[in-house]
PDB file of N, CA and C in Angstrom:
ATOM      1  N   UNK A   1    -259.841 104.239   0.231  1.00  0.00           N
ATOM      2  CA  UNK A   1    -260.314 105.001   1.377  1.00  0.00           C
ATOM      3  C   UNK A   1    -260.165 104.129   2.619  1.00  0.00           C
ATOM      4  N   UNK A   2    -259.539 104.644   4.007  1.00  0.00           N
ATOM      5  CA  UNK A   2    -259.750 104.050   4.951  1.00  0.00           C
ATOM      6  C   UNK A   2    -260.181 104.758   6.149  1.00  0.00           C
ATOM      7  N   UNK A   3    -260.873 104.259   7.124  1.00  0.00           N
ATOM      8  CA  UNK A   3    -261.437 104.539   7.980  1.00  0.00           C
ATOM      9  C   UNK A   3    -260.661 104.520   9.492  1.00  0.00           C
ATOM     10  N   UNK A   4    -260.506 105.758  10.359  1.00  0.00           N
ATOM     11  CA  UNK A   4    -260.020 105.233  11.720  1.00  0.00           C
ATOM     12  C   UNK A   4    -260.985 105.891  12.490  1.00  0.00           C
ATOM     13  N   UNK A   5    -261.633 105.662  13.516  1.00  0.00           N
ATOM     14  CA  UNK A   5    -262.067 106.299  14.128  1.00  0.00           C
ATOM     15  C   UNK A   5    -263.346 107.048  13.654  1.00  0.00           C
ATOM     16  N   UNK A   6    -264.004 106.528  12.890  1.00  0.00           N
ATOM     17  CA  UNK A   6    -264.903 106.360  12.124  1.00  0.00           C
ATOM     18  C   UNK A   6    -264.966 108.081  10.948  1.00  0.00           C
ATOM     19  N   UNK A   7    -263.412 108.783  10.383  1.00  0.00           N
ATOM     20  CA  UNK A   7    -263.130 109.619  10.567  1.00  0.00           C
ATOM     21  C   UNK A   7    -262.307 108.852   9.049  1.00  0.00           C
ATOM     22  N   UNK A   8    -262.721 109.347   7.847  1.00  0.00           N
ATOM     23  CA  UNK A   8    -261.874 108.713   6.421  1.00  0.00           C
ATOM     24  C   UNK A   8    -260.794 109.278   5.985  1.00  0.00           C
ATOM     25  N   UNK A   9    -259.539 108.388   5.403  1.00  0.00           N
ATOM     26  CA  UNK A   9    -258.527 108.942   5.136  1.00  0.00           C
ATOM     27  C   UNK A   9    -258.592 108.190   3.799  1.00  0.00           C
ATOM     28  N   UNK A  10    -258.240 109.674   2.732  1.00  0.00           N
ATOM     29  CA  UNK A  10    -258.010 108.996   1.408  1.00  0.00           C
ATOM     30  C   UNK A  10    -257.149 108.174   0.640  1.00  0.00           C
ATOM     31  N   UNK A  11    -255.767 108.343   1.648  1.00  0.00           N
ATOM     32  CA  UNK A  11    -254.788 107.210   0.942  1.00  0.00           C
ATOM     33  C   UNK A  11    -253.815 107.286   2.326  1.00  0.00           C
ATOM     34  N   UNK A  12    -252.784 105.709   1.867  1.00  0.00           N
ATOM     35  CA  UNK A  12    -252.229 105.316   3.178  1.00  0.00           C
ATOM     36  C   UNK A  12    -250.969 106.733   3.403  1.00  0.00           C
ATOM     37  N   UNK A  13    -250.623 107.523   2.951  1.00  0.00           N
ATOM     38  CA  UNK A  13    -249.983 108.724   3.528  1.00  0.00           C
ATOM     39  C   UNK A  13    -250.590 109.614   4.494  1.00  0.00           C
ATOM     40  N   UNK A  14    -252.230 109.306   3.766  1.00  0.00           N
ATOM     41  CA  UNK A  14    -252.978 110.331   4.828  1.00  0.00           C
ATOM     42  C   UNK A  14    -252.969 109.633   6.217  1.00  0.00           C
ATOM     43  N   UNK A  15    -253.326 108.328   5.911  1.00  0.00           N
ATOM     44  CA  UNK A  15    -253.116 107.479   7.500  1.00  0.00           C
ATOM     45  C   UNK A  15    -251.800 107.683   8.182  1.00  0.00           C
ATOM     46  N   UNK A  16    -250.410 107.462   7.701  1.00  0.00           N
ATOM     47  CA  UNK A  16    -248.899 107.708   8.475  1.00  0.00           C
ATOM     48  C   UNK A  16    -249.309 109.422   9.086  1.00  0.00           C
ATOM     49  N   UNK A  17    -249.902 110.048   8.697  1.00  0.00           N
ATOM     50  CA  UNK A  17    -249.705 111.738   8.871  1.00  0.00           C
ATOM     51  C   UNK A  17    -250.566 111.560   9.948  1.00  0.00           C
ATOM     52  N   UNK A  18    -251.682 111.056   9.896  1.00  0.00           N
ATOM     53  CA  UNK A  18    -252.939 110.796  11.255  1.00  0.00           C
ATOM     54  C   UNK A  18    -251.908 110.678  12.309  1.00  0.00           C
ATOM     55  N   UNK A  19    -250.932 109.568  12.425  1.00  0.00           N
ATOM     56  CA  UNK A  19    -250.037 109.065  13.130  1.00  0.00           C
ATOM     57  C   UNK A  19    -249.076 109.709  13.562  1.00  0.00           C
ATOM     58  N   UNK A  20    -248.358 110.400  13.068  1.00  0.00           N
ATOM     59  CA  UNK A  20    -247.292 111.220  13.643  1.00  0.00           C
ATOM     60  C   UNK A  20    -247.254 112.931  12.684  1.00  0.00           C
ATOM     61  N   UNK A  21    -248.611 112.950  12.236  1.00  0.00           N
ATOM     62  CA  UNK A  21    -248.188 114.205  11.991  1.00  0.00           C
ATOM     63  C   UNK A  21    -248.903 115.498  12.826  1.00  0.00           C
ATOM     64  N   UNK A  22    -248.222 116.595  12.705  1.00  0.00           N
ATOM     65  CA  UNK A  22    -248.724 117.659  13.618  1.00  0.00           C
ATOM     66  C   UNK A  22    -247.250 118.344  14.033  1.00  0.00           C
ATOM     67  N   UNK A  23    -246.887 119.064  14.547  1.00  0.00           N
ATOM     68  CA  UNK A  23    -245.720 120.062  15.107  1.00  0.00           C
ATOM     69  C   UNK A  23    -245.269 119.503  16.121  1.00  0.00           C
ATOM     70  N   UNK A  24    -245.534 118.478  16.798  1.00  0.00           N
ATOM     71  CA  UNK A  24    -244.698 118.276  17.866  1.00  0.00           C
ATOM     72  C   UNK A  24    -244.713 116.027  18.165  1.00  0.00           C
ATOM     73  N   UNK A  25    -245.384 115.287  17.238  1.00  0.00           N
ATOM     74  CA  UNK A  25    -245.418 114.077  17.728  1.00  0.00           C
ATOM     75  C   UNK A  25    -244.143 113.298  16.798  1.00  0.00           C
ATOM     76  N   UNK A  26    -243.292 114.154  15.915  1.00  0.00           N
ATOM     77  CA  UNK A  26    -242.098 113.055  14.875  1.00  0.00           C
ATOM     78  C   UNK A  26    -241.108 113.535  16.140  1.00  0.00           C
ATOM     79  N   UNK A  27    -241.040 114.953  16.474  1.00  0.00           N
ATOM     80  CA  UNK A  27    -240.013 115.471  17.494  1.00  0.00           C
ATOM     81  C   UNK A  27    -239.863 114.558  18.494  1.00  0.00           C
ATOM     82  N   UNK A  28    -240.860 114.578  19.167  1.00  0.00           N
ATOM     83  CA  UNK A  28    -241.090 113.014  20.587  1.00  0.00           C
ATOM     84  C   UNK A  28    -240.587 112.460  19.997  1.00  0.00           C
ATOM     85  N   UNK A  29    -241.236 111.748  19.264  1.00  0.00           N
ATOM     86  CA  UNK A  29    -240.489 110.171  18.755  1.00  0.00           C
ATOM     87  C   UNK A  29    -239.049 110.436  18.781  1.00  0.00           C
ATOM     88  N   UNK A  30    -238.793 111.288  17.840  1.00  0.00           N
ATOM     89  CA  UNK A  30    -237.293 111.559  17.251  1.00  0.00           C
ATOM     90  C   UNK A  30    -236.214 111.124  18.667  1.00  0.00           C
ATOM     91  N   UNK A  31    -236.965 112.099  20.264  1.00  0.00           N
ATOM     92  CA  UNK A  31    -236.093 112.121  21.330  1.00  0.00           C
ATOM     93  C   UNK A  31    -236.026 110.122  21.940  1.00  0.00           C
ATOM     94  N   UNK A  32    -237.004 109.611  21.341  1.00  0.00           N
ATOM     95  CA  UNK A  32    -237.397 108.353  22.125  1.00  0.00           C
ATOM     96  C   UNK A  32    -236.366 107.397  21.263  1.00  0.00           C
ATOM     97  N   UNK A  33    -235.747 107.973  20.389  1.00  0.00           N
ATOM     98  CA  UNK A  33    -235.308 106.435  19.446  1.00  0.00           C
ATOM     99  C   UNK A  33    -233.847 106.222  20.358  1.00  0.00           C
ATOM    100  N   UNK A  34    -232.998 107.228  21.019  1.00  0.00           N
ATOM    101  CA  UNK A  34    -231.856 106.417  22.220  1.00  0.00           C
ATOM    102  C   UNK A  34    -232.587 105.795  23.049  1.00  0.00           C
ATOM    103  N   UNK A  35    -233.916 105.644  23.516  1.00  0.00           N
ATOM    104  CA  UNK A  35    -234.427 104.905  24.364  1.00  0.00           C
ATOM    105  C   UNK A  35    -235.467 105.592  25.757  1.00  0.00           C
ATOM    106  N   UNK A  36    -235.826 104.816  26.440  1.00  0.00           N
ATOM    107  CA  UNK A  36    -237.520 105.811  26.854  1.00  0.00           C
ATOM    108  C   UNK A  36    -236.653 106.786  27.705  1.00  0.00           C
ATOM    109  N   UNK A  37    -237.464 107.375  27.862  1.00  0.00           N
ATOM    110  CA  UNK A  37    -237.515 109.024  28.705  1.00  0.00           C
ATOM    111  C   UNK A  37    -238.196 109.209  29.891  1.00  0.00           C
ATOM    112  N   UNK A  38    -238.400 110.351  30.758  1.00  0.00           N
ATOM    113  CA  UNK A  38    -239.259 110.651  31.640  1.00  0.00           C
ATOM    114  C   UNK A  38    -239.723 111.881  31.387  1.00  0.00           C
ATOM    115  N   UNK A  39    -241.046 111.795  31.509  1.00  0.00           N
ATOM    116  CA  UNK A  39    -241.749 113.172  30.985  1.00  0.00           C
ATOM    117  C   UNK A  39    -241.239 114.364  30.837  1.00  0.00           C
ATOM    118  N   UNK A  40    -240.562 114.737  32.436  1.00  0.00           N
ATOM    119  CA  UNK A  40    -239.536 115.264  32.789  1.00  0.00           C
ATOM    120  C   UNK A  40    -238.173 116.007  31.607  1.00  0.00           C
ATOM    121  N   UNK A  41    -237.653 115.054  31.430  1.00  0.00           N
ATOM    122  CA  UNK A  41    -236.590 114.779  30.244  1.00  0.00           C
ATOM    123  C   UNK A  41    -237.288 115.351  29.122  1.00  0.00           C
ATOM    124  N   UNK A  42    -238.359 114.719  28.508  1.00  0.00           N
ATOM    125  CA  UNK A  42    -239.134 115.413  27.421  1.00  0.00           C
ATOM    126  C   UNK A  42    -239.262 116.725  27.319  1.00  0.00           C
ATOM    127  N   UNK A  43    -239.742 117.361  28.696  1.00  0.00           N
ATOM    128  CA  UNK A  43    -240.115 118.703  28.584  1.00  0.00           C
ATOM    129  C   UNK A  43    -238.643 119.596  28.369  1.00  0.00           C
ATOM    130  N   UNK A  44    -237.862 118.819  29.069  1.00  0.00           N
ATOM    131  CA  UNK A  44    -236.444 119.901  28.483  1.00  0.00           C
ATOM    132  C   UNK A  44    -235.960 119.079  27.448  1.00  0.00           C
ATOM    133  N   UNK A  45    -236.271 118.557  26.804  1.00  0.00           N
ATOM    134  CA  UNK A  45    -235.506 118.282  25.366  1.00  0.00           C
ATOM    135  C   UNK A  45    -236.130 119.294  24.398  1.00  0.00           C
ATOM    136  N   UNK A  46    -237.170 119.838  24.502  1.00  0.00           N
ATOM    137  CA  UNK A  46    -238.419 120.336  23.732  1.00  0.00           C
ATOM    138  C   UNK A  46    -238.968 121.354  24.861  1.00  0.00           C
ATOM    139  N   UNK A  47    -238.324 122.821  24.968  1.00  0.00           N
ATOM    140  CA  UNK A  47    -238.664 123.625  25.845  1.00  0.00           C
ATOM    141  C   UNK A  47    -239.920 123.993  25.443  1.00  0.00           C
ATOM    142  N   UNK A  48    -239.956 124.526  23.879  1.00  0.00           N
ATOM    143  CA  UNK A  48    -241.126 125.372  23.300  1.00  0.00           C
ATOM    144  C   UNK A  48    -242.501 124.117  23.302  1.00  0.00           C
ATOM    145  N   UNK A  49    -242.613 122.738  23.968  1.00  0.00           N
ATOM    146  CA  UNK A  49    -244.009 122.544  23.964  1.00  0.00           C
ATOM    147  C   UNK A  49    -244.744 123.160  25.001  1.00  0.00           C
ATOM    148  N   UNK A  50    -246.156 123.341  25.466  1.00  0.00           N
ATOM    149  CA  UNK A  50    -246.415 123.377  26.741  1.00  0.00           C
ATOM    150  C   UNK A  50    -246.618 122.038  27.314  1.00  0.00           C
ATOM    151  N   UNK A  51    -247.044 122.027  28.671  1.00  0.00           N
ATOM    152  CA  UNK A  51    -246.972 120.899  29.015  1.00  0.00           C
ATOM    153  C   UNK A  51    -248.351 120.421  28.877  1.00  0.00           C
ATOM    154  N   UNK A  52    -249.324 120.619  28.777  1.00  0.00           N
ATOM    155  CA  UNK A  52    -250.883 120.116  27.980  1.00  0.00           C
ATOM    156  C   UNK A  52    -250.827 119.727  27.155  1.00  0.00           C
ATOM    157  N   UNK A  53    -249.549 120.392  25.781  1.00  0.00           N
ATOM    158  CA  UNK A  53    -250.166 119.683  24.497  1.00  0.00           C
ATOM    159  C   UNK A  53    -248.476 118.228  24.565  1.00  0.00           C
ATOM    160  N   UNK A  54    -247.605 118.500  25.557  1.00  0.00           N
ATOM    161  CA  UNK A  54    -246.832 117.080  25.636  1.00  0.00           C
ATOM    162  C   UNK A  54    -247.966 116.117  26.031  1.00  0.00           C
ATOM    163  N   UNK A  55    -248.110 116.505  27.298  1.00  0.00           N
ATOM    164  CA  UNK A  55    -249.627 115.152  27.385  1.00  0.00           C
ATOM    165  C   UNK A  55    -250.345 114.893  26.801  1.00  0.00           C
ATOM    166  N   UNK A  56    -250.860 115.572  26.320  1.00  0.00           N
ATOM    167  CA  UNK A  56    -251.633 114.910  25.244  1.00  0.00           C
ATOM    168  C   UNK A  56    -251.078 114.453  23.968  1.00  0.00           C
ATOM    169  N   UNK A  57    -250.240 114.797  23.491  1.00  0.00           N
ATOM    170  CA  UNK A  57    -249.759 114.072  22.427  1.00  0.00           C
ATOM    171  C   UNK A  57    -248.991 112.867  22.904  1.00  0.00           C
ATOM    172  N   UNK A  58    -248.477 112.888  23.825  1.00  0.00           N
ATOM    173  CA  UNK A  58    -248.108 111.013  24.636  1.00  0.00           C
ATOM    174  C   UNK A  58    -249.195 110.420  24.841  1.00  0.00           C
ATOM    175  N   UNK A  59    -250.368 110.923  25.197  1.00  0.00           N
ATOM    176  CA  UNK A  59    -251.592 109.814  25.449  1.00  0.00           C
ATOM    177  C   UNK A  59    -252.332 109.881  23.908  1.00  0.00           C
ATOM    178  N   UNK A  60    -251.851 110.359  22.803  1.00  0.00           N
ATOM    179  CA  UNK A  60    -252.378 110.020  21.260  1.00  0.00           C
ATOM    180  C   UNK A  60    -251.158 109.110  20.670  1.00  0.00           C
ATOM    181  N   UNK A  61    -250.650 108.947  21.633  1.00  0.00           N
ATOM    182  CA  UNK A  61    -248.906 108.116  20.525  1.00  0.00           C
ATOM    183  C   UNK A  61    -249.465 106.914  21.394  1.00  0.00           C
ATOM    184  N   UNK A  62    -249.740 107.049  23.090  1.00  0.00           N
ATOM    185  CA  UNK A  62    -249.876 105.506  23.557  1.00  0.00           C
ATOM    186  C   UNK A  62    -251.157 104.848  22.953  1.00  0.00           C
ATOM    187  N   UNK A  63    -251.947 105.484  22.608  1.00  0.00           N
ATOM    188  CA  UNK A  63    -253.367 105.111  22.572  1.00  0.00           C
ATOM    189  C   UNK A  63    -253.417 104.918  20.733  1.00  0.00           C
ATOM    190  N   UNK A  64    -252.099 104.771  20.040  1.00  0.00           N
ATOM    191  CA  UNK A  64    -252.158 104.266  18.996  1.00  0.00           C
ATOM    192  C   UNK A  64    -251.017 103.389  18.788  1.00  0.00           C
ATOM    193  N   UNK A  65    -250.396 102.880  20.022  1.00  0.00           N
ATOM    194  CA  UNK A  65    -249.913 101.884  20.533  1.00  0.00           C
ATOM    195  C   UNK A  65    -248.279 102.324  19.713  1.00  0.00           C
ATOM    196  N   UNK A  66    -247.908 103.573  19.351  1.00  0.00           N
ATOM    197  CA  UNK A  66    -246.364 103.482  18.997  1.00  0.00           C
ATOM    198  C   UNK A  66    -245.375 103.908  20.447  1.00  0.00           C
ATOM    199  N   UNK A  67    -246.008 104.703  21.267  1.00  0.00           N
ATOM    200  CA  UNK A  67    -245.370 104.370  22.203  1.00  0.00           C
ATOM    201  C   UNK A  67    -245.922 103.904  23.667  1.00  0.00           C
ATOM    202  N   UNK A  68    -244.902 103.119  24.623  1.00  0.00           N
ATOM    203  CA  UNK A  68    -245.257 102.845  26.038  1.00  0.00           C
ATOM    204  C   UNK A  68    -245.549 103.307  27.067  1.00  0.00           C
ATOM    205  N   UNK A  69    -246.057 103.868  28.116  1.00  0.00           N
ATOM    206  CA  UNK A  69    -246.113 104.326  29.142  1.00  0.00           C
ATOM    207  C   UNK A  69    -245.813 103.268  30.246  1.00  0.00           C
ATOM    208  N   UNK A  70    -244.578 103.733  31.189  1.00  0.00           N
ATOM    209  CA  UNK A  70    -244.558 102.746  31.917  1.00  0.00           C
ATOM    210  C   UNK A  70    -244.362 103.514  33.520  1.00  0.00           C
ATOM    211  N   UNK A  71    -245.353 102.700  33.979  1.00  0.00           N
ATOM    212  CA  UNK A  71    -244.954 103.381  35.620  1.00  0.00           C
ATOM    213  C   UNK A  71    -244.552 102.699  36.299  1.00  0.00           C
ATOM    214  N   UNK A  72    -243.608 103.257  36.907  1.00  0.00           N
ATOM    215  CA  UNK A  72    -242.660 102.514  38.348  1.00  0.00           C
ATOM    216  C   UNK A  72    -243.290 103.417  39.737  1.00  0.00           C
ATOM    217  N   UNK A  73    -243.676 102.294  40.372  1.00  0.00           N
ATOM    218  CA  UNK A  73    -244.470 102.528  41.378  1.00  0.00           C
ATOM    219  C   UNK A  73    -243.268 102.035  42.992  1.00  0.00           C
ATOM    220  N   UNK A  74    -242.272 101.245  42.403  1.00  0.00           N
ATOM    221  CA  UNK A  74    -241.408 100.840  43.829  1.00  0.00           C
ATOM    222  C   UNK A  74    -240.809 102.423  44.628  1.00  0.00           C
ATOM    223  N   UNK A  75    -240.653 103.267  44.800  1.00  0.00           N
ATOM    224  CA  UNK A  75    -239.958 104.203  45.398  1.00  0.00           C
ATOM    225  C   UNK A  75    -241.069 105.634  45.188  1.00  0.00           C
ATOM    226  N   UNK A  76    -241.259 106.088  45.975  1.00  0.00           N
ATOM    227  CA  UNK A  76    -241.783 107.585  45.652  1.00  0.00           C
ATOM    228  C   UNK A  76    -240.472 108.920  45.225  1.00  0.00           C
ATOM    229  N   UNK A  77    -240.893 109.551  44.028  1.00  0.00           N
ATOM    230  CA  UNK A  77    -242.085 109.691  43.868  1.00  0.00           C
ATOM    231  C   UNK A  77    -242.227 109.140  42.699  1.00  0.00           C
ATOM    232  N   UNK A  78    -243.880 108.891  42.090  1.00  0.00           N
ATOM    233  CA  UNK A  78    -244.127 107.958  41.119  1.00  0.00           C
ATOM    234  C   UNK A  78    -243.138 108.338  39.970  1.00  0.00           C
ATOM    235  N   UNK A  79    -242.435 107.327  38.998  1.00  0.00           N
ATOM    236  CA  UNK A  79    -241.590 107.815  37.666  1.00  0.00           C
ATOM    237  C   UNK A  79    -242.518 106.711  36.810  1.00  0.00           C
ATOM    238  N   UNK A  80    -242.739 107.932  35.564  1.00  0.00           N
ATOM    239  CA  UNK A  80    -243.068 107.248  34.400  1.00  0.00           C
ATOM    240  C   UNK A  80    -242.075 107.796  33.111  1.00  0.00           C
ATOM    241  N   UNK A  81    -241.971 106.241  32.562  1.00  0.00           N
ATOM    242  CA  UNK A  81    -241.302 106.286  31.687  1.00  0.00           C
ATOM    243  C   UNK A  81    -242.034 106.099  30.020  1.00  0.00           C
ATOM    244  N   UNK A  82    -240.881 106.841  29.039  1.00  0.00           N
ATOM    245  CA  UNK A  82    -242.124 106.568  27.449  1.00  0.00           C
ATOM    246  C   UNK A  82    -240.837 106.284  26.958  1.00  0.00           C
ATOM    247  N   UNK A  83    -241.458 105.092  26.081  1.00  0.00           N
ATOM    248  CA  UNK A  83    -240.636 104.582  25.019  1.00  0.00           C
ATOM    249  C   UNK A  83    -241.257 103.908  23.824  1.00  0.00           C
ATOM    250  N   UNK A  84    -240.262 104.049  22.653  1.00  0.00           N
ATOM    251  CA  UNK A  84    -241.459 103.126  21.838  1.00  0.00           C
ATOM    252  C   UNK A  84    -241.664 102.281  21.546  1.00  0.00           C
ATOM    253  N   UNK A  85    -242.863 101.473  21.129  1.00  0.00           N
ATOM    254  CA  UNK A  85    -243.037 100.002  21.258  1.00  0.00           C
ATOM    255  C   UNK A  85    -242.290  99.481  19.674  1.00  0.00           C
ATOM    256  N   UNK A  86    -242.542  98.204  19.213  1.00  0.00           N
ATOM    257  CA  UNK A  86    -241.941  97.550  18.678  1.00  0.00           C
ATOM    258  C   UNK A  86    -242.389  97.992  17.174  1.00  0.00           C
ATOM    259  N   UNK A  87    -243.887  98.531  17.654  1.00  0.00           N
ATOM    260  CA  UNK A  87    -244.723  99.171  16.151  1.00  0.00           C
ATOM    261  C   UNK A  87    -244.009 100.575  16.223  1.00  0.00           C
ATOM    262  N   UNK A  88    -243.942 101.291  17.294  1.00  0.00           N
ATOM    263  CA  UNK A  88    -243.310 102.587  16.879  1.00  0.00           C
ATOM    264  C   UNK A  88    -241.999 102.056  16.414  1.00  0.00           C
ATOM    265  N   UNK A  89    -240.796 101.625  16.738  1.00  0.00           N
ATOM    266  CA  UNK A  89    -239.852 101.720  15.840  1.00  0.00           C
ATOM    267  C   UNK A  89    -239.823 101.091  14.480  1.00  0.00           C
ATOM    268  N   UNK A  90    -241.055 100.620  13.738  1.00  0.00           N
ATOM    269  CA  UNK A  90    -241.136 100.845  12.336  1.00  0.00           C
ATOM    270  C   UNK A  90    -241.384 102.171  11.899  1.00  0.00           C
ATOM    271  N   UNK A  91    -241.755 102.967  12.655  1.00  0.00           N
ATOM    272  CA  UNK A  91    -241.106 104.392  12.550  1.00  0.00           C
ATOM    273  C   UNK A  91    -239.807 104.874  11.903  1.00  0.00           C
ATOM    274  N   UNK A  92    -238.853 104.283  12.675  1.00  0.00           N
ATOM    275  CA  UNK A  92    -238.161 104.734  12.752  1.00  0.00           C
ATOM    276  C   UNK A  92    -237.087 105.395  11.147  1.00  0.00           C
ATOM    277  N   UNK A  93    -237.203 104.465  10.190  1.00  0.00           N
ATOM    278  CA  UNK A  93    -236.693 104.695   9.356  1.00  0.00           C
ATOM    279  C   UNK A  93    -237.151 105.946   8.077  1.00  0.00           C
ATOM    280  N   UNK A  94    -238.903 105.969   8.816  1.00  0.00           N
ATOM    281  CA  UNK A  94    -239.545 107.488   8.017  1.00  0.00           C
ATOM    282  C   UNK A  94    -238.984 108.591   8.906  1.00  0.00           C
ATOM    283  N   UNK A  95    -238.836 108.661  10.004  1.00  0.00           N
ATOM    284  CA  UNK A  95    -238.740 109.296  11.147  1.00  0.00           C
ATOM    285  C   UNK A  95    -237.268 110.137  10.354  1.00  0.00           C
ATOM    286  N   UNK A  96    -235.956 109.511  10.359  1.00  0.00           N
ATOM    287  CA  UNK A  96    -234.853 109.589   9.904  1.00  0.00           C
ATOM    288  C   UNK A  96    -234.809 110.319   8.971  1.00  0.00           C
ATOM    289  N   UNK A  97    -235.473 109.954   7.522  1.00  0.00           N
ATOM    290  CA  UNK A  97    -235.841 109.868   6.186  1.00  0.00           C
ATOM    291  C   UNK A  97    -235.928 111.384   6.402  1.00  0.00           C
ATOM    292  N   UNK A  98    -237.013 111.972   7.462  1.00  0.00           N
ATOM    293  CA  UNK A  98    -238.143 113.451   7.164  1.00  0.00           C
ATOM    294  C   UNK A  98    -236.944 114.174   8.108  1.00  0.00           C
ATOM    295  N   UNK A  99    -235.872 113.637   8.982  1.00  0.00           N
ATOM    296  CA  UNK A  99    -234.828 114.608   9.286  1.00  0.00           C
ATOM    297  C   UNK A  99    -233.732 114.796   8.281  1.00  0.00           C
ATOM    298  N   UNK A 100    -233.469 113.430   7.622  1.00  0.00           N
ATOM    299  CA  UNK A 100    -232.572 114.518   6.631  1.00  0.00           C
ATOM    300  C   UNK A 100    -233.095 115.061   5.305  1.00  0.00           C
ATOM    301  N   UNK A 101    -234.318 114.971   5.070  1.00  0.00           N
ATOM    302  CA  UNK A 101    -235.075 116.054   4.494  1.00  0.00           C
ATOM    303  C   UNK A 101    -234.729 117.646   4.867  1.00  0.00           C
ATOM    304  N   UNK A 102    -235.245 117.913   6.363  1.00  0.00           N
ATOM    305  CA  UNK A 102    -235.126 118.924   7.261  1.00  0.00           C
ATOM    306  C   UNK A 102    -233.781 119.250   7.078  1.00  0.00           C
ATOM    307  N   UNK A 103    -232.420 118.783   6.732  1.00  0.00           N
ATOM    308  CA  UNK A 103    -231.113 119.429   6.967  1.00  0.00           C
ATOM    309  C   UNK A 103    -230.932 119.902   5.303  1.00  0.00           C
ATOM    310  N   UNK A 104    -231.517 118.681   4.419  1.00  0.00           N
ATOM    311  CA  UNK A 104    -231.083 119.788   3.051  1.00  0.00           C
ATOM    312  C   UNK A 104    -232.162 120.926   2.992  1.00  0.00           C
ATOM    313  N   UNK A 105    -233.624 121.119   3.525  1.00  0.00           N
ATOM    314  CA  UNK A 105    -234.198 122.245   3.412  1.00  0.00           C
ATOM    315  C   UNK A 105    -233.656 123.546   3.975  1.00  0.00           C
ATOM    316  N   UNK A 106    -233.179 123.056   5.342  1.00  0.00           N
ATOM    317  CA  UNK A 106    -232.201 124.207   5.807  1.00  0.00           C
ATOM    318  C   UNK A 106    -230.893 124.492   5.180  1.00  0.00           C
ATOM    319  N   UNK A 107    -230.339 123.732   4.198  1.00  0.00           N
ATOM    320  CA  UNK A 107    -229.340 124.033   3.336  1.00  0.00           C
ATOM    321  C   UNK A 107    -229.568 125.101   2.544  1.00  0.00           C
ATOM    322  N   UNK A 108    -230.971 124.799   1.627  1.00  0.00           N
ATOM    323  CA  UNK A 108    -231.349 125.000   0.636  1.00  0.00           C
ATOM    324  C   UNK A 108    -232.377 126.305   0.515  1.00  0.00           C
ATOM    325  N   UNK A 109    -232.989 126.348   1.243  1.00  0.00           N
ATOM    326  CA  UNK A 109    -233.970 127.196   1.788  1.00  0.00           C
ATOM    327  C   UNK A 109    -233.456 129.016   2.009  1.00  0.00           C
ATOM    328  N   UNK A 110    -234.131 129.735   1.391  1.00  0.00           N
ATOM    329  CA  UNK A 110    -233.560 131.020   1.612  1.00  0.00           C
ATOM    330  C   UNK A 110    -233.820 131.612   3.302  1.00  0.00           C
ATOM    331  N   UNK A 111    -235.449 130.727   3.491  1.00  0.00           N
ATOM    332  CA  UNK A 111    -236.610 131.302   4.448  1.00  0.00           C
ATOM    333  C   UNK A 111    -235.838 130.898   5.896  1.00  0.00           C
ATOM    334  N   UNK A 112    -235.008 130.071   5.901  1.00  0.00           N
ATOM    335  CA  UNK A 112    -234.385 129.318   7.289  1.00  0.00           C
ATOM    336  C   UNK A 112    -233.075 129.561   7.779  1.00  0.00           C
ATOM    337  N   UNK A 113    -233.117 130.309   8.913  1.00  0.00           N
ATOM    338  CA  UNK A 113    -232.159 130.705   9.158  1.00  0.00           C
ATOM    339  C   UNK A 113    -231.934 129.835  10.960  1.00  0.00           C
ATOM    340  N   UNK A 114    -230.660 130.079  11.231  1.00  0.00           N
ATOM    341  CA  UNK A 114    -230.640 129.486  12.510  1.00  0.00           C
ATOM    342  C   UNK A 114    -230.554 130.364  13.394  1.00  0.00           C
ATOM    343  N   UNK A 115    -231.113 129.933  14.228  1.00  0.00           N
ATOM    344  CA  UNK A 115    -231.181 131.269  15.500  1.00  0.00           C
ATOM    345  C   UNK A 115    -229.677 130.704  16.608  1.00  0.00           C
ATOM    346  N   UNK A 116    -228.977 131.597  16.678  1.00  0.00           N
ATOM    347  CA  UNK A 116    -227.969 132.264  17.075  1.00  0.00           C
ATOM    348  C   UNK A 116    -227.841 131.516  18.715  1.00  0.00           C
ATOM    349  N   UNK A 117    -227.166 130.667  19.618  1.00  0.00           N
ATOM    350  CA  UNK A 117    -227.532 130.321  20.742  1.00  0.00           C
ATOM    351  C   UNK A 117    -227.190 131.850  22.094  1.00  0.00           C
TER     352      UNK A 117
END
């Protein structure tokens, strides 16, 4: 059993899932592994988030230190940039792992179809 947030997780899978699981925080990551972004950028890489639950899921990725927030303050108007830190790209290789999961399910899968551009 481990504890975060004074909030118990029964085994270390349940802890990685605390971490990046949910519908929209492997996607972020996924866009961050060519290198950081601007919020900006995020929101059109990923039309279908709103923009409440992007913020907040960047201030639950910084505030568990996998990714950076960085602000550049020399020029208006303010740019912040996200990228991930050195602990998020030990990510990176589950990150990978659960996308090509995702391409044989869509192989394989009767239920998944692709929507048409």
């Amino acid at each position: 059993m481990f504890i975060i947030d004074d909030k118990p997780y029964p085994c270390c899978t349940s802890v990685t899932m605390r971490f990046i699981g949910g519908k929209w925080k492997a996607v972020i990551l996924i866009h961050l592994v060519d290198g950081a972004k601007r919020y900006n950028e995020l929101r059109k890489l990923i039309p279908t988030i709103t923009e409440r639950t992007l913020s907040l899921q960047l201030k639950q990725l910084e505030e568990d230190n996998i990714i950076d927030r960085k602000v550049f303050t020399e020029k208006p108007p303010l740019m912040v940039e996200y990228a991930l830190t050195d602990f998020g790209k030990t990510l990176l290789p589950v990150l990978k792992e659960i996308a090509n999961w995702g391409n044989v399910a869509v192989d394989r899968s009767k239920k998944i179809r692709k929507k048409a551009s």
